[in-house]
N, C-alpha and C. Protein backbone atom coordinates (compact mmCIF):
# COMPACT_ATOMS: atom_id res chain seq x y z
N UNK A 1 -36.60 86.22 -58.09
CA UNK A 1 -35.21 85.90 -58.34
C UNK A 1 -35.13 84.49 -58.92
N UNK A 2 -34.33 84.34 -60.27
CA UNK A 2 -34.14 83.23 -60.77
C UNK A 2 -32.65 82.65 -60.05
N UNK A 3 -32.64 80.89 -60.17
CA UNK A 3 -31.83 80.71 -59.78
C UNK A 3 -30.60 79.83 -60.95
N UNK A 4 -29.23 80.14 -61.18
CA UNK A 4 -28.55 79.63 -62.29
C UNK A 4 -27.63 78.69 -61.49
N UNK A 5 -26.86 77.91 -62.47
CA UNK A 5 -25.56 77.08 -61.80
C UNK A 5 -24.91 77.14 -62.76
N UNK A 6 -23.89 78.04 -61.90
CA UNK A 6 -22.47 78.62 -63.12
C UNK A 6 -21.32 77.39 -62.35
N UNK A 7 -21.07 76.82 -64.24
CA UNK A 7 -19.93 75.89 -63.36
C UNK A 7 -18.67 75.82 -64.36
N UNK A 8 -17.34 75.83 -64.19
CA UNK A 8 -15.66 75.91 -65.38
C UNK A 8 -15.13 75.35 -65.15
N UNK A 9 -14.24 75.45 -65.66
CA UNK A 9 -12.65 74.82 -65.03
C UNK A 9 -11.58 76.13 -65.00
N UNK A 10 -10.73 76.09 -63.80
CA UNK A 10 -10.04 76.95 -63.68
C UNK A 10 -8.43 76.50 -64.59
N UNK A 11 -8.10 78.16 -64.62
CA UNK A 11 -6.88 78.22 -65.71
C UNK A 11 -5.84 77.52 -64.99
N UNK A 12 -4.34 77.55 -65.42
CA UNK A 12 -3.25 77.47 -64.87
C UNK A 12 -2.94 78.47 -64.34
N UNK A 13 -3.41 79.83 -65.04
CA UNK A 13 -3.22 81.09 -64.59
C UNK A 13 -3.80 81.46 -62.74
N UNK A 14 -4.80 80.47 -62.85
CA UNK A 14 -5.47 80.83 -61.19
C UNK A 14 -5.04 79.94 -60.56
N UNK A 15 -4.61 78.70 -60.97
CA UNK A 15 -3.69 77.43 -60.24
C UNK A 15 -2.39 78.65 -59.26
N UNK A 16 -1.40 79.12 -60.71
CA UNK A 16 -0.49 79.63 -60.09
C UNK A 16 -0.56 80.76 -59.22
N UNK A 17 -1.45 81.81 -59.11
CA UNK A 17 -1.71 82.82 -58.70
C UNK A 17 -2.01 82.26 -57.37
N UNK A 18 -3.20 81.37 -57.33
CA UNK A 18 -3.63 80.87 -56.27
C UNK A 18 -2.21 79.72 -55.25
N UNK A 19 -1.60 79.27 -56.03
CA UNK A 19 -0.13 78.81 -54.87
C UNK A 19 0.59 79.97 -54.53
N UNK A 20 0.81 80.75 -55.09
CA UNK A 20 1.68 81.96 -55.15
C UNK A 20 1.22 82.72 -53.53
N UNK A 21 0.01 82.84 -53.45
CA UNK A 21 -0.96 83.92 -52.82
C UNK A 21 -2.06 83.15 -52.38
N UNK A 22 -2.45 82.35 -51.77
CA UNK A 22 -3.76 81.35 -51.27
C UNK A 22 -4.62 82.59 -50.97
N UNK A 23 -5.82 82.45 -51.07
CA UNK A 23 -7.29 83.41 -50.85
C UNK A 23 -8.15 82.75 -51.02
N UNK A 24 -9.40 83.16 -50.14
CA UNK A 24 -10.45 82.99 -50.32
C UNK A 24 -11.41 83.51 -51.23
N UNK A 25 -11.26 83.06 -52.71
CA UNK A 25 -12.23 83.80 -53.85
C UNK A 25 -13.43 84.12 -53.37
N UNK A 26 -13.92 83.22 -52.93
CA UNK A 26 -15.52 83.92 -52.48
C UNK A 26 -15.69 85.27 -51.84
N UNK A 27 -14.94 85.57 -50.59
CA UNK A 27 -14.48 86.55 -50.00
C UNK A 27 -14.62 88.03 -51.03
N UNK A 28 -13.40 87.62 -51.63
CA UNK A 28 -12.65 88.74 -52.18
C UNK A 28 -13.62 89.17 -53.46
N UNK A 29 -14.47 88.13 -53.85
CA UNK A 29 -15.28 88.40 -55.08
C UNK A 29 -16.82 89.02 -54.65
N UNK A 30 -17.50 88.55 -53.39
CA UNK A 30 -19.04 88.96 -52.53
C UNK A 30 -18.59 90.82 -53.67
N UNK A 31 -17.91 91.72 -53.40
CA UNK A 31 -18.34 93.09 -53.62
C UNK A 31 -18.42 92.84 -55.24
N UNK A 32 -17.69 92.24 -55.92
CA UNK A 32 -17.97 92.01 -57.34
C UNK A 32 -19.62 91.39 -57.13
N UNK A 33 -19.98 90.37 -56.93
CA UNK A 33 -21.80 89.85 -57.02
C UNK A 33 -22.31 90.74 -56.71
N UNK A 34 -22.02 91.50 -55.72
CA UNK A 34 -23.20 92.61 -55.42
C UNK A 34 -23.65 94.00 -56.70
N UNK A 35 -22.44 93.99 -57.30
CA UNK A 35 -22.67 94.76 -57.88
C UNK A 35 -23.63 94.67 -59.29
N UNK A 36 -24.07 93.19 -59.21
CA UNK A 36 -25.11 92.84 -60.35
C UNK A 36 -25.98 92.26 -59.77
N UNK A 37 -26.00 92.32 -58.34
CA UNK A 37 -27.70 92.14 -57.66
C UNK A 37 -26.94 90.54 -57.68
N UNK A 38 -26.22 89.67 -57.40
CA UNK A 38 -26.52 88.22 -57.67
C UNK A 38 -25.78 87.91 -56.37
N UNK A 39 -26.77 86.68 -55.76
CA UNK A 39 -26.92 86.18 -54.47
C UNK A 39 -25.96 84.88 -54.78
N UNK A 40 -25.53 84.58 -53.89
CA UNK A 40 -24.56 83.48 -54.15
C UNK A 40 -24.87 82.86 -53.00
N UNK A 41 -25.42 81.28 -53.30
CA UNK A 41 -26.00 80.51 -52.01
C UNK A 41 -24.73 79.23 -52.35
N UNK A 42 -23.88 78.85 -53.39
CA UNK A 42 -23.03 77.68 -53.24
C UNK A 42 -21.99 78.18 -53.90
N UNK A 43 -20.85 78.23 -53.87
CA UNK A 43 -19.40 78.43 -54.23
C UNK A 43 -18.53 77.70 -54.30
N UNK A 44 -18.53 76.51 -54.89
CA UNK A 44 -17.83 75.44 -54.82
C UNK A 44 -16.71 74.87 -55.64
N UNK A 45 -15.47 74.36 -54.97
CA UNK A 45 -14.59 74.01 -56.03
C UNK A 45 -14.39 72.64 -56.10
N UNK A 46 -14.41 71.61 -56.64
CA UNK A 46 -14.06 70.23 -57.16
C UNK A 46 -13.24 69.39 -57.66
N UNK A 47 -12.95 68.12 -57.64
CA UNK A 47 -11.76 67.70 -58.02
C UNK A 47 -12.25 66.95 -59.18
N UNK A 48 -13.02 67.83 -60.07
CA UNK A 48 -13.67 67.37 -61.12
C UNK A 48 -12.62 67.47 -62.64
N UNK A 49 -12.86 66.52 -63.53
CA UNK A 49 -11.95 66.49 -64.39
C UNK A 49 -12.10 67.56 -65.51
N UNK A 50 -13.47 67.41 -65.64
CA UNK A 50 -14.19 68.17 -66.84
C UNK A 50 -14.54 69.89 -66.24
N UNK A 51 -14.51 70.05 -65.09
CA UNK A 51 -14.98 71.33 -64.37
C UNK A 51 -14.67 70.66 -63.18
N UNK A 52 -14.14 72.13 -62.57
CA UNK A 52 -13.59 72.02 -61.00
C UNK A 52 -14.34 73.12 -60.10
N UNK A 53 -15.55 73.67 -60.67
CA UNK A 53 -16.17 74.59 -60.40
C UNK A 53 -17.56 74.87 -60.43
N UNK A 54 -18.17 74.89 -59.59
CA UNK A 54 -19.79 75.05 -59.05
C UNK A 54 -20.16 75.92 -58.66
N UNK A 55 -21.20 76.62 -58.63
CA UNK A 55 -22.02 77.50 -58.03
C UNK A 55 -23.33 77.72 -58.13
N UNK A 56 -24.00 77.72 -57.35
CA UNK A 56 -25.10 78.14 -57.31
C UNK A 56 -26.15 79.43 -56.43
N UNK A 57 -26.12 79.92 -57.89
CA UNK A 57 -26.45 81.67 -57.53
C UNK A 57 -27.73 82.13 -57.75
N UNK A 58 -28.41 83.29 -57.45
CA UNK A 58 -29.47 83.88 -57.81
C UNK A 58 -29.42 85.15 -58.61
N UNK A 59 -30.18 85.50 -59.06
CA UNK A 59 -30.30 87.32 -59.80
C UNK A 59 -31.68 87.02 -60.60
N UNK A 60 -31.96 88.38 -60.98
CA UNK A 60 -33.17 88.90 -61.50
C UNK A 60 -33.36 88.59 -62.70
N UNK A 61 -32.06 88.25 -63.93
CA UNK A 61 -32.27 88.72 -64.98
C UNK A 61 -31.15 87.61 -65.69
N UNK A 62 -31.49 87.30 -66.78
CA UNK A 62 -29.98 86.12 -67.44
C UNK A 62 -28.86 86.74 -67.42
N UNK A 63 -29.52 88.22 -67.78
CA UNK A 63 -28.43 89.50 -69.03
C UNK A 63 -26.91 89.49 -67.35
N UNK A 64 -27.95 89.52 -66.28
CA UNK A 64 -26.44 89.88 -65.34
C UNK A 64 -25.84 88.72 -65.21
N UNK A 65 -26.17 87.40 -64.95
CA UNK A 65 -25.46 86.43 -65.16
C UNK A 65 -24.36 86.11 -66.10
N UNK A 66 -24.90 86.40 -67.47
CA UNK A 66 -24.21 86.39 -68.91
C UNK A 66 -23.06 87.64 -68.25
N UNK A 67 -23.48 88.31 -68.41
CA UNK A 67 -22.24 89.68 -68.15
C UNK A 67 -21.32 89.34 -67.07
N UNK A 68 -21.68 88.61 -65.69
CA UNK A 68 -20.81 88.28 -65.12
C UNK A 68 -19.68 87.10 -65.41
N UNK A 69 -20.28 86.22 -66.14
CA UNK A 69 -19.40 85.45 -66.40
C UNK A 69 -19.06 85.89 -67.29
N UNK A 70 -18.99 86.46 -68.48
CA UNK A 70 -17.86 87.14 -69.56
C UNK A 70 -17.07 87.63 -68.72
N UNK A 71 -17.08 88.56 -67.85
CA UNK A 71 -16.21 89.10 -66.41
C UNK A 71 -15.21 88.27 -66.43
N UNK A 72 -15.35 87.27 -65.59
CA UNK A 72 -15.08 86.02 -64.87
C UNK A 72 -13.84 85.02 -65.99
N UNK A 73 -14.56 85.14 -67.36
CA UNK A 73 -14.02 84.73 -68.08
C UNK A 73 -12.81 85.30 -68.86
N UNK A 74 -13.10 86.47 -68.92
CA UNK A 74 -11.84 87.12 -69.53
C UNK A 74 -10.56 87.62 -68.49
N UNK A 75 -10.99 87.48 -67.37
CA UNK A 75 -10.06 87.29 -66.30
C UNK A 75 -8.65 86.90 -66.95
N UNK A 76 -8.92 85.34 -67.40
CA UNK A 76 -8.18 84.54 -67.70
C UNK A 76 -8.09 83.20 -66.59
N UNK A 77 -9.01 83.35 -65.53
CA UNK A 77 -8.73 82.45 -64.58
C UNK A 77 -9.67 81.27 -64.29
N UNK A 78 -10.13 81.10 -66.21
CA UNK A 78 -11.07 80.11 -66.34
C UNK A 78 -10.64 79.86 -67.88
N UNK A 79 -10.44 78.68 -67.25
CA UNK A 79 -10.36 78.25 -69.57
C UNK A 79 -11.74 77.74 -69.66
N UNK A 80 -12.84 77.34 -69.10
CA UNK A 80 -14.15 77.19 -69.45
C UNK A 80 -14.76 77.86 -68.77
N UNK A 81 -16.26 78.19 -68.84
CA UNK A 81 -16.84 78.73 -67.63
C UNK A 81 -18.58 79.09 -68.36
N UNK A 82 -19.46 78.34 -67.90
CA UNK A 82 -20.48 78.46 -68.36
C UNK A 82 -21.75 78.37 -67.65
N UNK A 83 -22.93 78.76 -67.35
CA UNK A 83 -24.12 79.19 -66.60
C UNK A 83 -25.32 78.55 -67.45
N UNK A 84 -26.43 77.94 -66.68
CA UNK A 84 -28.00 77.49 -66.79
C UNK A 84 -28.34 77.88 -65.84
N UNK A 85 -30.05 78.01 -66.42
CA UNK A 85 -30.68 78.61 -65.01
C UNK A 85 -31.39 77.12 -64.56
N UNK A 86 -31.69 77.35 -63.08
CA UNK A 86 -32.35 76.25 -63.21
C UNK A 86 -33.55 76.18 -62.37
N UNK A 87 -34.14 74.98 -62.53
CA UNK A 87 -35.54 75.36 -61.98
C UNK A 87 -35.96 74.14 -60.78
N UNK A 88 -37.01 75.00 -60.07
CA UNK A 88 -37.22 73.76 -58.84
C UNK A 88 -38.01 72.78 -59.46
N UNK A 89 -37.91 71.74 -58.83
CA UNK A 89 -38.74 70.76 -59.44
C UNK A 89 -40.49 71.15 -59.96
N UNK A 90 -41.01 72.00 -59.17
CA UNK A 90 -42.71 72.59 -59.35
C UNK A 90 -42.52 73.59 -60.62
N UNK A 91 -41.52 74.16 -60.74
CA UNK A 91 -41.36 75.26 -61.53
C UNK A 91 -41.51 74.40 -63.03
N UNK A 92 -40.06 73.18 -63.00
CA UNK A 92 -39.87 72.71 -63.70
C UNK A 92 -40.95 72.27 -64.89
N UNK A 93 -41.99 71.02 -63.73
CA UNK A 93 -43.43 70.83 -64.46
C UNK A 93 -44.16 71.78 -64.99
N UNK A 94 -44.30 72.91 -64.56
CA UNK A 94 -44.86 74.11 -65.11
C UNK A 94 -44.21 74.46 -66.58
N UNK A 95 -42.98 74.11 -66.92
CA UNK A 95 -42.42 74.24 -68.07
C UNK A 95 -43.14 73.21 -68.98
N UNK A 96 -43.08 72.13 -68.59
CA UNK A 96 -43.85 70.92 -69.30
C UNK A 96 -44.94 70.69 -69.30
N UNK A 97 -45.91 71.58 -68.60
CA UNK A 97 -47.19 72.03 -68.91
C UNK A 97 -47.52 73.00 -69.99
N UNK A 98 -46.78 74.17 -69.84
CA UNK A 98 -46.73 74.68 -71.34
C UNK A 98 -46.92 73.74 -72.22
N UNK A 99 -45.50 73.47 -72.57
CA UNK A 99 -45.66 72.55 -73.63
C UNK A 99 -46.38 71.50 -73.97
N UNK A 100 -46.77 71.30 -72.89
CA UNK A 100 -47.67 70.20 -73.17
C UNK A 100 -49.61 70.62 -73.91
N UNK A 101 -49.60 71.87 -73.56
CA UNK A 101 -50.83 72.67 -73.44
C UNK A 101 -50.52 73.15 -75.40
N UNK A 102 -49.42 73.39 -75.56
CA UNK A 102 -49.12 73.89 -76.75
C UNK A 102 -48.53 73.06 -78.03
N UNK A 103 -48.07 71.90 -77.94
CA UNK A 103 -47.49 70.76 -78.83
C UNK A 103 -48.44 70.63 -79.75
N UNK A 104 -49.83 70.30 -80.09
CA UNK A 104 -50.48 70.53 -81.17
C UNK A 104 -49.98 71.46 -82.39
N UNK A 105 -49.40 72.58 -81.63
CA UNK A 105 -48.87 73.25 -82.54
C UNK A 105 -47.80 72.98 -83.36
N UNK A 106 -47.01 72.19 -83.15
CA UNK A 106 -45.99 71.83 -83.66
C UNK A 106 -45.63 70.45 -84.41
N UNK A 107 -45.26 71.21 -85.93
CA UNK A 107 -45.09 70.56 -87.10
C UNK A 107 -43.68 70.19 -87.15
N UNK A 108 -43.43 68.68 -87.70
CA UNK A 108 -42.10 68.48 -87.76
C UNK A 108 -41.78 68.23 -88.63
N UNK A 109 -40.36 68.43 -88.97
CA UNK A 109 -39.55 67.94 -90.08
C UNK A 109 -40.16 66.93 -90.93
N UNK A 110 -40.27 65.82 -90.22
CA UNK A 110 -40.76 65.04 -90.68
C UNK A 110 -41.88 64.69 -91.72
N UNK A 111 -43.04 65.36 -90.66
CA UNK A 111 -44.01 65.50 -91.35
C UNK A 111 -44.05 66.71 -92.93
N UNK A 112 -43.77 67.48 -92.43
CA UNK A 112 -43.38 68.55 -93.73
C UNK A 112 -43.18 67.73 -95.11
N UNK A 113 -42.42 66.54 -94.72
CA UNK A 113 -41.32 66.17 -95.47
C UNK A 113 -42.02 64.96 -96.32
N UNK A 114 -43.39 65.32 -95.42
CA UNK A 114 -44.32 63.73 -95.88
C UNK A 114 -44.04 62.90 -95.52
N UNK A 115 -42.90 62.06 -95.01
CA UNK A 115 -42.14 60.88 -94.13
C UNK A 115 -43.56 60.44 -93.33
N UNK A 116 -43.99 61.10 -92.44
CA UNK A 116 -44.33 61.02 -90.87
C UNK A 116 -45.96 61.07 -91.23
């Protein structure tokens, strides 16, 4: 299981809904995650300017992540709303071992260009 951090900003549309009717989204949403296998270990909302919204989830695959948040998004109860996966710190280095194992390979602009 990979792990992502889906984070938005919520609409006016879920502002008002949500004074109208107070709920617990997490609650009411658990049978929606299940239905794409995705584990939800943080659910968080913020008094963030740029995004008021955190999470940090698990699943198997990007494709259900991506699909859930198009979900999520066409709601209407997000004017932003966007997902990375992310990695533990050991995992991480392992990424930069690749690359690091493989950068020989790679020609740049630059050089192409004769510059470099």
């Amino acid at each position: 299981m990979f792990k992502y951090i889906v984070h938005g900003k919520t609409s006016s549309d879920f502002a008002a809904a949500m004074l109208n009717k107070p709920q617990d989204r997490r609650v009411i949403l658990n049978p929606f995650f299940e239905r794409f296998n995705i584990t939800v270990f943080e659910f968080l909302f913020t008094s963030g300017i740029d995004f008021n919204f955190v999470s940090v989830v698990g699943a198997n695959e990007d494709d259900d992540v991506e699909a859930m948040v198009n979900i999520v998004y066409s709601s209407g109860n997000f004017s932003n709303i966007s997902w990375s996966k992310a990695y533990e710190s050991d995992a991480y280095m392992r990424v930069f071992e690749k690359g690091h194992d493989k950068m020989n390979a790679y020609v740049s602009s630059m050089q192409v260009a004769g510059i470099e």
